[in-house]
C-alpha atoms as a PDB file:
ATOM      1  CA  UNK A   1     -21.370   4.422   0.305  1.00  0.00           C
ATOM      2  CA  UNK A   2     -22.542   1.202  -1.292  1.00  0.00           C
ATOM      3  CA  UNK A   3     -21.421  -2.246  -0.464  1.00  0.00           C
ATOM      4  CA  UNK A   4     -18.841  -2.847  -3.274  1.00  0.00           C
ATOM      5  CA  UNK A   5     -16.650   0.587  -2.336  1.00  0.00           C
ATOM      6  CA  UNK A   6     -16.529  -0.606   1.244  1.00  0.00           C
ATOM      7  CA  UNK A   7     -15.206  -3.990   0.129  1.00  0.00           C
ATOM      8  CA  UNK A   8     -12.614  -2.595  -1.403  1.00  0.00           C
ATOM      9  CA  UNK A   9     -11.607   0.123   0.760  1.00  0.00           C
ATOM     10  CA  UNK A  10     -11.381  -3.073   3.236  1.00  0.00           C
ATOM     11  CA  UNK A  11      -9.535  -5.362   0.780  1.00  0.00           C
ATOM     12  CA  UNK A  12      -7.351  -1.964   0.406  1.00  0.00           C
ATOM     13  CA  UNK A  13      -6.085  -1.494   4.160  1.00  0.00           C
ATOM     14  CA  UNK A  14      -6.040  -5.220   4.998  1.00  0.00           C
ATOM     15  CA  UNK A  15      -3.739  -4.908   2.088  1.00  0.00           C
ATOM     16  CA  UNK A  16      -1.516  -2.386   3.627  1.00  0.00           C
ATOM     17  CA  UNK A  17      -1.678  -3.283   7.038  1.00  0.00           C
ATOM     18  CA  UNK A  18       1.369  -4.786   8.587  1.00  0.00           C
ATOM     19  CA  UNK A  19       1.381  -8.774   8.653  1.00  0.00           C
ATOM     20  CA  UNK A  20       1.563  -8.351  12.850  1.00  0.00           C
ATOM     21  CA  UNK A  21      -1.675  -6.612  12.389  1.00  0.00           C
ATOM     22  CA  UNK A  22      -3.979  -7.784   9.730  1.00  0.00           C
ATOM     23  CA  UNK A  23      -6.662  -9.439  12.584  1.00  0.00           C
ATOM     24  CA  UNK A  24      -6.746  -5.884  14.406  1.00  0.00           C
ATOM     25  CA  UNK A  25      -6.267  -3.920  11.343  1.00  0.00           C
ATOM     26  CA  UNK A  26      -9.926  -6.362   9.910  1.00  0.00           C
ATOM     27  CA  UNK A  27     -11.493  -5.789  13.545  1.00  0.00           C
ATOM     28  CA  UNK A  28     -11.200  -2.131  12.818  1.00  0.00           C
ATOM     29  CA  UNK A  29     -12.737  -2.123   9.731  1.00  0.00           C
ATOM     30  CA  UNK A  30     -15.526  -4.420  10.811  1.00  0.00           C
ATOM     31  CA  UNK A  31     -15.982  -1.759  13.535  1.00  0.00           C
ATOM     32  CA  UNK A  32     -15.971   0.989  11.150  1.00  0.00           C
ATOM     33  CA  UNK A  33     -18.063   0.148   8.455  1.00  0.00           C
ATOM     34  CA  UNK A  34     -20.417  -1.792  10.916  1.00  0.00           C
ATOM     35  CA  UNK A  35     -23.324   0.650  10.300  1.00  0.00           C
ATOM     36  CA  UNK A  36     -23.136   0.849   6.617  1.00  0.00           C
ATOM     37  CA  UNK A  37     -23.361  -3.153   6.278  1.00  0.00           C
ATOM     38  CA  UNK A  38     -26.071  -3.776   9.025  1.00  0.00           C
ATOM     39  CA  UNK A  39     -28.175  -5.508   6.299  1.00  0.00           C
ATOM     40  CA  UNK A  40     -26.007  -7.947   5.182  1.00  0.00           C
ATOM     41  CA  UNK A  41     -25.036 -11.470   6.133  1.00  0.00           C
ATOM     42  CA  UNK A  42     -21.411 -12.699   7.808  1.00  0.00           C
ATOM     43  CA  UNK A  43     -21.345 -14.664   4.677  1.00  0.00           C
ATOM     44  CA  UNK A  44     -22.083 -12.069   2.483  1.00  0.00           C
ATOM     45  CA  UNK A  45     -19.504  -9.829   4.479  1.00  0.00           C
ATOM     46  CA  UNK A  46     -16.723 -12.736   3.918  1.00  0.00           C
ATOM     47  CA  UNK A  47     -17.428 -13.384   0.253  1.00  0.00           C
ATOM     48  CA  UNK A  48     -17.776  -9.540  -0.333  1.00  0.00           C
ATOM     49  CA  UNK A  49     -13.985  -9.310   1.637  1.00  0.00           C
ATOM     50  CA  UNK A  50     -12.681 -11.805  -0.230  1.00  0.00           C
ATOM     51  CA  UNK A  51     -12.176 -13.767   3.575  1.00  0.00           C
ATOM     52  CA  UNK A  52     -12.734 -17.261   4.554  1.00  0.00           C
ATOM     53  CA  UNK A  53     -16.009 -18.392   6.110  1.00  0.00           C
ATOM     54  CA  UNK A  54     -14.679 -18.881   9.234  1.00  0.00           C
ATOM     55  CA  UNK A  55     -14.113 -14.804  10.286  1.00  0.00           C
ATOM     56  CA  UNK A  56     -18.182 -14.455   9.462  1.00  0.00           C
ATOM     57  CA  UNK A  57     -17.973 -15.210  13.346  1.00  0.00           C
ATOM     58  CA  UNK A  58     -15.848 -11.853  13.720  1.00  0.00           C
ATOM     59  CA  UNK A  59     -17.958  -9.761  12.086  1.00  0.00           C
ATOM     60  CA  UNK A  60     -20.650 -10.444  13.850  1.00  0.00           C
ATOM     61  CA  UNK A  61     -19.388  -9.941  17.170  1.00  0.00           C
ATOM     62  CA  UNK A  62     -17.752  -6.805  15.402  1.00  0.00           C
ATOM     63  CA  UNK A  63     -21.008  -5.753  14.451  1.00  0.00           C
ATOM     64  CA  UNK A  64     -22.328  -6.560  18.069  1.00  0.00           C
ATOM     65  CA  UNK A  65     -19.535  -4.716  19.686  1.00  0.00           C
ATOM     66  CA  UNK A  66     -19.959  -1.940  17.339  1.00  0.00           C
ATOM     67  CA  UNK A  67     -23.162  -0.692  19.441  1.00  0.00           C
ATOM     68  CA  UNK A  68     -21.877  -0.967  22.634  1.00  0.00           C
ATOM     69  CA  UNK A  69     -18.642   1.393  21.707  1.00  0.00           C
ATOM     70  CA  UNK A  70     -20.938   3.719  19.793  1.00  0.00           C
ATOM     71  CA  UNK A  71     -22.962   4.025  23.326  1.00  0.00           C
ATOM     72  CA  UNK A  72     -20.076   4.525  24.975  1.00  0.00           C
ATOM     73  CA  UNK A  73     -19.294   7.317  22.809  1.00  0.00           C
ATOM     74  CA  UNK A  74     -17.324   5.902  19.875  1.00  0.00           C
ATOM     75  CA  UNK A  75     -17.375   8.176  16.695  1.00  0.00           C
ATOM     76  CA  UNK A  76     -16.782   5.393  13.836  1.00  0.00           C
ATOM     77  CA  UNK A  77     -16.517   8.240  11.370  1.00  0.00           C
ATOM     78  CA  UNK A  78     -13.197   9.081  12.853  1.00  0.00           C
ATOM     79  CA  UNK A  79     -11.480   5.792  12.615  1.00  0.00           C
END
């Protein structure tokens, strides 16, 4: 999946996600596609999201967090 479909299938379910639950609902996602944007920069993840520069620090601890779930046994094709 390239880099633009992921953006907006991000865009697409922060849209959608319940205004009590946009942070989890973009933690989630972060998690999820975590694997598919290993080569890019928080930056480019924010601009790419549409987000301010300030939740490039949440993707990378996403990203971070993303290997230590996936070692504990977390499927992120499932979520």
């Amino acid at each position: 999946m390239n880099e633009e479909t992921i953006f907006n299938n991000i865009k697409q379910a922060l849209n959608d996600a319940p205004r009590n639950q946009y942070t989890a609902e973009l933690h989630l996602q972060m998690i999820k596609y975590a694997d598919d944007l290993k080569n890019i920069t928080a930056k480019e993840f924010c601009a790419g999201v549409g987000l301010k520069s300030s939740f490039g620090t949440e993707f990378s601890k996403m990203r971070n967090l993303t290997a230590r779930l996936k070692s504990a046994g977390l499927n992120t094709t499932q979520l």
